[in-house]
N, C-alpha and C. Protein backbone atom coordinates (compact mmCIF):
# COMPACT_ATOMS: atom_id res chain seq x y z
N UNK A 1 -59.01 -4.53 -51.28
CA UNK A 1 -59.89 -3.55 -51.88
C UNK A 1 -59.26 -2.87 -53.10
N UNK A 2 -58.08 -2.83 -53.31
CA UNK A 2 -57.01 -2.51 -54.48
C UNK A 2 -57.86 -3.12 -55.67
N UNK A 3 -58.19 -2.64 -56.65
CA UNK A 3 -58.81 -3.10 -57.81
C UNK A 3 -56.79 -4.02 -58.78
N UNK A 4 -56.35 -3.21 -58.76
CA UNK A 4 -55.55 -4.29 -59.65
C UNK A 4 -55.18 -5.81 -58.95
N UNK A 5 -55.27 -5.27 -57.54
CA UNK A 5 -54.74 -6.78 -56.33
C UNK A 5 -56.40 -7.75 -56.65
N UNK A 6 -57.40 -7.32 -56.86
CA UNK A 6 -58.23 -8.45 -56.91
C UNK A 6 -58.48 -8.57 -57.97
N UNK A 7 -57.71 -7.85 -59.17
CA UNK A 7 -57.39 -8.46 -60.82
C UNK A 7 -56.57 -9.90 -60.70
N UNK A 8 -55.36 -9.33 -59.92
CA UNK A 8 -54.44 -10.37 -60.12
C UNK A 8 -54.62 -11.90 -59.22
N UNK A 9 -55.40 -11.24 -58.03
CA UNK A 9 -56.22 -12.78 -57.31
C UNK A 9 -56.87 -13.64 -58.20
N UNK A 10 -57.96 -12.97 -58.86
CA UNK A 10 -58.36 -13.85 -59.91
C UNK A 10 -57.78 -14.73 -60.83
N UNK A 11 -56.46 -14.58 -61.09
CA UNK A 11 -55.71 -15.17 -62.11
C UNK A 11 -55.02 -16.46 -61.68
N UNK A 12 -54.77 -17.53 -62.74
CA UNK A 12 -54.61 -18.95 -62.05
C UNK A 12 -53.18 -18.96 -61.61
N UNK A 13 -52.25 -18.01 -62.69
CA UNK A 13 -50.98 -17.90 -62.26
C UNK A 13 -50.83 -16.76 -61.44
N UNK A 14 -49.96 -17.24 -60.70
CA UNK A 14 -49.78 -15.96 -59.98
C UNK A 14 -49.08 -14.83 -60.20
N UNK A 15 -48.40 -14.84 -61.60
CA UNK A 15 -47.62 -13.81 -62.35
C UNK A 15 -48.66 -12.87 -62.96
N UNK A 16 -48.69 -11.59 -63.13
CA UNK A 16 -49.36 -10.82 -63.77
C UNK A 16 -48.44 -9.94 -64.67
N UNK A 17 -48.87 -10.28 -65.85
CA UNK A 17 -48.04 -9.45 -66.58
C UNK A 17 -48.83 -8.36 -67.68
N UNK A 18 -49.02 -6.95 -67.40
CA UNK A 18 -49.72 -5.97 -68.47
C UNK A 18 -48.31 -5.14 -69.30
N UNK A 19 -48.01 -5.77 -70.55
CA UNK A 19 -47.34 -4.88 -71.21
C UNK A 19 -47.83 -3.43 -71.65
N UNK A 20 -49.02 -3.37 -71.89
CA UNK A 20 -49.51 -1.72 -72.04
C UNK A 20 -50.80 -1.98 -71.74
N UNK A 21 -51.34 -0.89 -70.49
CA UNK A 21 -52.13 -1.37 -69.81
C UNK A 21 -53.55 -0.28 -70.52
N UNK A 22 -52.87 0.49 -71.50
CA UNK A 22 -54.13 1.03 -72.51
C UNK A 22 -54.43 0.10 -73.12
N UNK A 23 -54.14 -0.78 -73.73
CA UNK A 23 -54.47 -1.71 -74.84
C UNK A 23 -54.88 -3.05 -74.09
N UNK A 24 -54.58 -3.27 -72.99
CA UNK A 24 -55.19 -4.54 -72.26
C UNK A 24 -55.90 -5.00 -72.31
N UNK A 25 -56.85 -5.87 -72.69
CA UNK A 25 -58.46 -6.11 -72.80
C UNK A 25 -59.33 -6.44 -71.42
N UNK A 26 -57.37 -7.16 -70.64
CA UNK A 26 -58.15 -7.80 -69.91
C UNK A 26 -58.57 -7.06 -68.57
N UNK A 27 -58.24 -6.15 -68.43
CA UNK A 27 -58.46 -5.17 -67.47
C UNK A 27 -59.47 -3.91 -67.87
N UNK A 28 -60.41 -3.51 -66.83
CA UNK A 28 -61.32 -2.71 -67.28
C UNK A 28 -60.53 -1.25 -67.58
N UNK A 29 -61.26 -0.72 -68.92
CA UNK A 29 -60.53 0.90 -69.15
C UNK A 29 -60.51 2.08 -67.54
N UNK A 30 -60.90 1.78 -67.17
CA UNK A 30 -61.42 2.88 -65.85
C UNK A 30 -60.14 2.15 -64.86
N UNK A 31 -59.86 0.85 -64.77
CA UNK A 31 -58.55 0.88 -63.59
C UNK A 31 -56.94 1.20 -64.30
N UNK A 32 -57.23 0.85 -65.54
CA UNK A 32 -55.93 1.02 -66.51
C UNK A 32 -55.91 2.69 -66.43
N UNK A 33 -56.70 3.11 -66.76
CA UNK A 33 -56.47 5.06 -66.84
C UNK A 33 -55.89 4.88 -64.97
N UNK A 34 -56.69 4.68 -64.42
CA UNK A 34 -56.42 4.92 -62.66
C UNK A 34 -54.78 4.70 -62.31
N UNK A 35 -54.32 3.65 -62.96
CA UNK A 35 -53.18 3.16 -62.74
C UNK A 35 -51.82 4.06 -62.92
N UNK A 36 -52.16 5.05 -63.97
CA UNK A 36 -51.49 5.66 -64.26
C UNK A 36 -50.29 5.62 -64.77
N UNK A 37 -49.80 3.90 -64.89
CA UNK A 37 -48.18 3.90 -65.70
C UNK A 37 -48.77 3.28 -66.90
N UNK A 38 -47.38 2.85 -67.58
CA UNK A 38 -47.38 2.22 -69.22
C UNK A 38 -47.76 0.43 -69.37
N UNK A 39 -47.01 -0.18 -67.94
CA UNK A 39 -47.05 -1.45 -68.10
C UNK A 39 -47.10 -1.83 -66.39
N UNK A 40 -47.20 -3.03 -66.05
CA UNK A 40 -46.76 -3.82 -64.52
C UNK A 40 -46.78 -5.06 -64.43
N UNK A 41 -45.73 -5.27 -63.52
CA UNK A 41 -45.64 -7.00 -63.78
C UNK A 41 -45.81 -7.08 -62.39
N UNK A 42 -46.67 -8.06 -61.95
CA UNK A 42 -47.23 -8.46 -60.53
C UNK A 42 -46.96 -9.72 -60.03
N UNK A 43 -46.65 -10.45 -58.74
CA UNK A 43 -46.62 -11.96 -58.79
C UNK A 43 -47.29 -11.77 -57.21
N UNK A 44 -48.20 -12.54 -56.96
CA UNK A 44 -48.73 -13.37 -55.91
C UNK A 44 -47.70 -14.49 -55.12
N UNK A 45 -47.21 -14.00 -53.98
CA UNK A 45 -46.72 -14.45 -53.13
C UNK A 45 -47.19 -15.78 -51.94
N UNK A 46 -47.24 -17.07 -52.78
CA UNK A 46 -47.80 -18.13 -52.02
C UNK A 46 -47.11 -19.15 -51.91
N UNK A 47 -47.23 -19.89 -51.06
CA UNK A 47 -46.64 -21.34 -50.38
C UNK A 47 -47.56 -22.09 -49.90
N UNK A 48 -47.47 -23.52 -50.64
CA UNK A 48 -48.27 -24.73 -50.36
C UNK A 48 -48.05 -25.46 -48.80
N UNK A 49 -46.95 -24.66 -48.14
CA UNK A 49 -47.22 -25.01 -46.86
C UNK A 49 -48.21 -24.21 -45.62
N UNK A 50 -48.11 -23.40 -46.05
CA UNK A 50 -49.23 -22.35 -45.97
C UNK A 50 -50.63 -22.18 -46.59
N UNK A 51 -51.29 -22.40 -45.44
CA UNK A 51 -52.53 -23.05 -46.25
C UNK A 51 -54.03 -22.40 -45.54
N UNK A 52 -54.87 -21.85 -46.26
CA UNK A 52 -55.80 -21.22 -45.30
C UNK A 52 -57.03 -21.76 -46.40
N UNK A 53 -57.94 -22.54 -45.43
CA UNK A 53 -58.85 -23.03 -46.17
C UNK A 53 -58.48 -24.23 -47.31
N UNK A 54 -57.59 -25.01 -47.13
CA UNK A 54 -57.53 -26.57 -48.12
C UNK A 54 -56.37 -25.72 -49.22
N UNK A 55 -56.42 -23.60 -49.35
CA UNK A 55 -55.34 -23.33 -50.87
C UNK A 55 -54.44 -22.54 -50.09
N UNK A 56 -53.45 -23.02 -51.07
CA UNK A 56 -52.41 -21.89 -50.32
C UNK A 56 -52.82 -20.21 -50.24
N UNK A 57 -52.25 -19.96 -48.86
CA UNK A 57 -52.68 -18.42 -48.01
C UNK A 57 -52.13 -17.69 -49.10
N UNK A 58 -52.56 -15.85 -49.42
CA UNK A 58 -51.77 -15.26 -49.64
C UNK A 58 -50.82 -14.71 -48.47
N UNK A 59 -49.55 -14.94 -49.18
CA UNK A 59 -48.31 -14.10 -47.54
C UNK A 59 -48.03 -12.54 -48.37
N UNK A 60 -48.25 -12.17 -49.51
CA UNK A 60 -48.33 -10.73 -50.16
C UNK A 60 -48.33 -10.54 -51.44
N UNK A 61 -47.52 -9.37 -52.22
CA UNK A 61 -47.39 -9.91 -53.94
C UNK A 61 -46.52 -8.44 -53.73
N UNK A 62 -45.87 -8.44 -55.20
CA UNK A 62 -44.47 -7.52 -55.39
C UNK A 62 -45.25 -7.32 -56.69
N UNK A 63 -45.25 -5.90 -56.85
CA UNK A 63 -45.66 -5.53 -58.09
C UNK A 63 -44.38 -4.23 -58.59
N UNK A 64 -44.25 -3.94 -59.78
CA UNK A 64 -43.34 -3.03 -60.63
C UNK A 64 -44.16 -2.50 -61.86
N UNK A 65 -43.96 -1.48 -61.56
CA UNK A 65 -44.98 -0.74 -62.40
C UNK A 65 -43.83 -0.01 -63.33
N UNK A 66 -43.99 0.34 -64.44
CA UNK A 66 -43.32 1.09 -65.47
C UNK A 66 -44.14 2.35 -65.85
N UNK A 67 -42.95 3.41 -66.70
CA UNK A 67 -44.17 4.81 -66.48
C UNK A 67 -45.16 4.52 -68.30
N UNK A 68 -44.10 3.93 -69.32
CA UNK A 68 -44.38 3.66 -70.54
C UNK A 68 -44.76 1.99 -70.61
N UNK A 69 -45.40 1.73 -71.59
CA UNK A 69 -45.66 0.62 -72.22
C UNK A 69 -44.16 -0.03 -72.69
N UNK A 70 -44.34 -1.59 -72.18
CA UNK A 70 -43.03 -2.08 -72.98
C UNK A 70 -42.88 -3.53 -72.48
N UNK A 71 -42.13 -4.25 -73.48
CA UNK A 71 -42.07 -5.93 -73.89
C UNK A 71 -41.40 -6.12 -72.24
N UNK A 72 -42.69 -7.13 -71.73
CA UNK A 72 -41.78 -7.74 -70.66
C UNK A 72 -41.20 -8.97 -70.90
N UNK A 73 -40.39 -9.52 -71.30
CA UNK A 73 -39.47 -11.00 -71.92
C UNK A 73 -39.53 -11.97 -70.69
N UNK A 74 -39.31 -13.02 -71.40
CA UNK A 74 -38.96 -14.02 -70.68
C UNK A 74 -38.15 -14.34 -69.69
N UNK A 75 -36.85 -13.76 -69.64
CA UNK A 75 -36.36 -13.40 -68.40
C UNK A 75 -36.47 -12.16 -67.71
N UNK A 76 -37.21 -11.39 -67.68
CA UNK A 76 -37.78 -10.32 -66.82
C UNK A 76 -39.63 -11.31 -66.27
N UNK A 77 -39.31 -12.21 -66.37
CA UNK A 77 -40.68 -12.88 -66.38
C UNK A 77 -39.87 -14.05 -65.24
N UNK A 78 -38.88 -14.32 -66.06
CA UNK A 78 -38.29 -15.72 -64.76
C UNK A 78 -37.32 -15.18 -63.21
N UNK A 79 -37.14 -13.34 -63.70
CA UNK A 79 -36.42 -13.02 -62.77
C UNK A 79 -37.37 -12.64 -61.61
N UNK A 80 -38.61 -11.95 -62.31
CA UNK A 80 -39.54 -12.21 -61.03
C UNK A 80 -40.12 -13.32 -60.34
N UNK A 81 -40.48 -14.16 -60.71
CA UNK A 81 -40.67 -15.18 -60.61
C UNK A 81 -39.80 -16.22 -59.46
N UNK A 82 -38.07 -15.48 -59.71
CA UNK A 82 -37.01 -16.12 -58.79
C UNK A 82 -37.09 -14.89 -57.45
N UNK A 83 -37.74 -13.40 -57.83
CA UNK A 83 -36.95 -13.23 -56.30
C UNK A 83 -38.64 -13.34 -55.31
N UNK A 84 -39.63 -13.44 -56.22
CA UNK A 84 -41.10 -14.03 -55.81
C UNK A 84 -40.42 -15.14 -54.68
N UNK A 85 -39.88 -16.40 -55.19
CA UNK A 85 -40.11 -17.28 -55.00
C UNK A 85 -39.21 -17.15 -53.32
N UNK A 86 -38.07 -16.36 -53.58
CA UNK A 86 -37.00 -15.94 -52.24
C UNK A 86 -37.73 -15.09 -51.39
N UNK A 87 -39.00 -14.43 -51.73
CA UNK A 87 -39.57 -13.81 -50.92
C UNK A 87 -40.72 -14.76 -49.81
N UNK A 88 -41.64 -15.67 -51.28
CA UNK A 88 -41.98 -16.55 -50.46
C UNK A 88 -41.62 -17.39 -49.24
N UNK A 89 -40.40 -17.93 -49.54
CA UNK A 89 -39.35 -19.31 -48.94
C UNK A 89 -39.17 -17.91 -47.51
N UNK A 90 -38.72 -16.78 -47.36
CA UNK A 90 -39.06 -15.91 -46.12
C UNK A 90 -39.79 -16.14 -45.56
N UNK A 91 -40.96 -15.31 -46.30
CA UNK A 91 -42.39 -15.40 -45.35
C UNK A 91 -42.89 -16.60 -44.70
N UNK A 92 -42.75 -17.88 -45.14
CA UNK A 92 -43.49 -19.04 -44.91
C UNK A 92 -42.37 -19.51 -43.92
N UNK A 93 -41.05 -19.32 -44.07
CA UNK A 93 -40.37 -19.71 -42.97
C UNK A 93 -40.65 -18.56 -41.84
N UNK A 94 -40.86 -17.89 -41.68
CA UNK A 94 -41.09 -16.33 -40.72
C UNK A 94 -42.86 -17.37 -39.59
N UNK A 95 -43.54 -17.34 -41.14
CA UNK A 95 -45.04 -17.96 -40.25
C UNK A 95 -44.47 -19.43 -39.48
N UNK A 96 -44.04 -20.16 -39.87
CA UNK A 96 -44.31 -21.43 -39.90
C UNK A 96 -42.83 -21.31 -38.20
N UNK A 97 -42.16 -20.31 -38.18
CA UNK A 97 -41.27 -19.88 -36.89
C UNK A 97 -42.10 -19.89 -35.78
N UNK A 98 -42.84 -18.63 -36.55
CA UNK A 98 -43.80 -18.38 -35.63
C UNK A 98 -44.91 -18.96 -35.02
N UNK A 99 -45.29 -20.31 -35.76
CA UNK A 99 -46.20 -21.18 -35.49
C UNK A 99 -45.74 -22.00 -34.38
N UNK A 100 -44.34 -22.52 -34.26
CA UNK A 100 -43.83 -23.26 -34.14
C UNK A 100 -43.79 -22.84 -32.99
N UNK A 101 -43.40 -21.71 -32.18
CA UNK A 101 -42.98 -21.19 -31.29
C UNK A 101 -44.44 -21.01 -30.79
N UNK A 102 -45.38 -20.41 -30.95
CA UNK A 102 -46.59 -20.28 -30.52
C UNK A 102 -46.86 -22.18 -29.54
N UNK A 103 -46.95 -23.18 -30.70
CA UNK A 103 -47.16 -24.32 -30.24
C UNK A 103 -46.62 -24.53 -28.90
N UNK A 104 -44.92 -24.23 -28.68
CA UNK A 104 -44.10 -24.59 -27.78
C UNK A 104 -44.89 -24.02 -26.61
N UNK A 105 -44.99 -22.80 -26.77
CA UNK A 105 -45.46 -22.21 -25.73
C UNK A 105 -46.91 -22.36 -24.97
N UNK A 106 -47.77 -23.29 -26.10
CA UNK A 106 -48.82 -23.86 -25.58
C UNK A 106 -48.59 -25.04 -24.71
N UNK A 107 -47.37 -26.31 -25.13
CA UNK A 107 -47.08 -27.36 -24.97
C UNK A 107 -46.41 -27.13 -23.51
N UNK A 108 -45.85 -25.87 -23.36
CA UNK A 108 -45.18 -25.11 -21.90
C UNK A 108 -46.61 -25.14 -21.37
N UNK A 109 -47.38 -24.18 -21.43
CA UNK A 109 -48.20 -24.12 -20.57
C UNK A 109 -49.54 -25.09 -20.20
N UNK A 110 -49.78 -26.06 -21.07
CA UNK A 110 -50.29 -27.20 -20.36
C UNK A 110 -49.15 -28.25 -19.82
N UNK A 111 -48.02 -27.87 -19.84
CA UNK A 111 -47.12 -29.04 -18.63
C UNK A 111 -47.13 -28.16 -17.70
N UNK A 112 -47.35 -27.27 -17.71
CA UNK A 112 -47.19 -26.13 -16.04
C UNK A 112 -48.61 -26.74 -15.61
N UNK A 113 -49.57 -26.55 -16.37
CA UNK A 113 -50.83 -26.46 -15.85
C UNK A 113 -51.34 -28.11 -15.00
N UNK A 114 -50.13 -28.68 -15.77
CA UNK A 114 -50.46 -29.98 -14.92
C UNK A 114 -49.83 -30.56 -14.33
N UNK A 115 -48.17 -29.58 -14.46
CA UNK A 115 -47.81 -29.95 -12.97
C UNK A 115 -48.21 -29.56 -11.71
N UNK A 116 -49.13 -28.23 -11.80
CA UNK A 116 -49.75 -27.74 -10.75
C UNK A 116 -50.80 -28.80 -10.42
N UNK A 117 -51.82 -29.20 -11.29
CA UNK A 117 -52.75 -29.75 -10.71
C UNK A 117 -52.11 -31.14 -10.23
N UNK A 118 -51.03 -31.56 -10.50
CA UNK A 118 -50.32 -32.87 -9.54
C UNK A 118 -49.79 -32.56 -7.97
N UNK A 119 -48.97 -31.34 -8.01
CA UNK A 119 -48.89 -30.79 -6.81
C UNK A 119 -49.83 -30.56 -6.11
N UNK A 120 -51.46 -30.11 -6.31
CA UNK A 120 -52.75 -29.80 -5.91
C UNK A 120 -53.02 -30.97 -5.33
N UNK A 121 -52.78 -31.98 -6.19
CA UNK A 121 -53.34 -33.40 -5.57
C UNK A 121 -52.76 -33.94 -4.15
């Protein structure tokens, strides 16, 4: 429900970058005043092993907001981008733990369930 989080959903990359978010075009004047800083750089937190519906899930996004307007460069662009990517490689190992373990515990309880019904027999 975050108006800048379903700015940055929309976008094909998952980096969002507003160097001055008065002058932005691409954002409406009414969330840029709301926002209240100068600039923010946003990245969408996803993994292609993680998958909800055929695209990769969102697992979250890391945003940094600045209070002034100002040049975000190319490596302030690749550094998010790298600890994005260490955040991702977490999360998707965290789900995919947790998946894993869920399974087991299904795969446990239909061998219980049928060693009982062999003993029944």
């Amino acid at each position: 429900q975050v108006p800048i989080w379903r700015h940055q959903l929309a976008l094909a990359d998952p980096l969002l970058v507003v160097e001055d978010l008065a002058a932005d075009r691409s954002l409406p004047p009414r969330l840029a005043a709301a926002l209240g800083s100068g600039a923010i750089l946003g990245v969408r937190l996803e993994h292609p092993s993680i998958q909800l519906n055929g695209a990769p899930a969102l697992l979250g996004t890391l945003f940094c907001s600045y209070r002034r307007p100002r040049r975000i460069g190319p490596e302030a662009r690749s550094v998010a981008r790298g600890l994005a990517n260490l955040a991702v490689l977490a999360l998707a190992n965290a789900r995919l733990h947790a998946e894993t373990l869920e399974s087991l515990a299904a795969a446990a309880a239909a061998a219980a369930a049928a060693g009982r019904r062999r003993d029944y027999a």
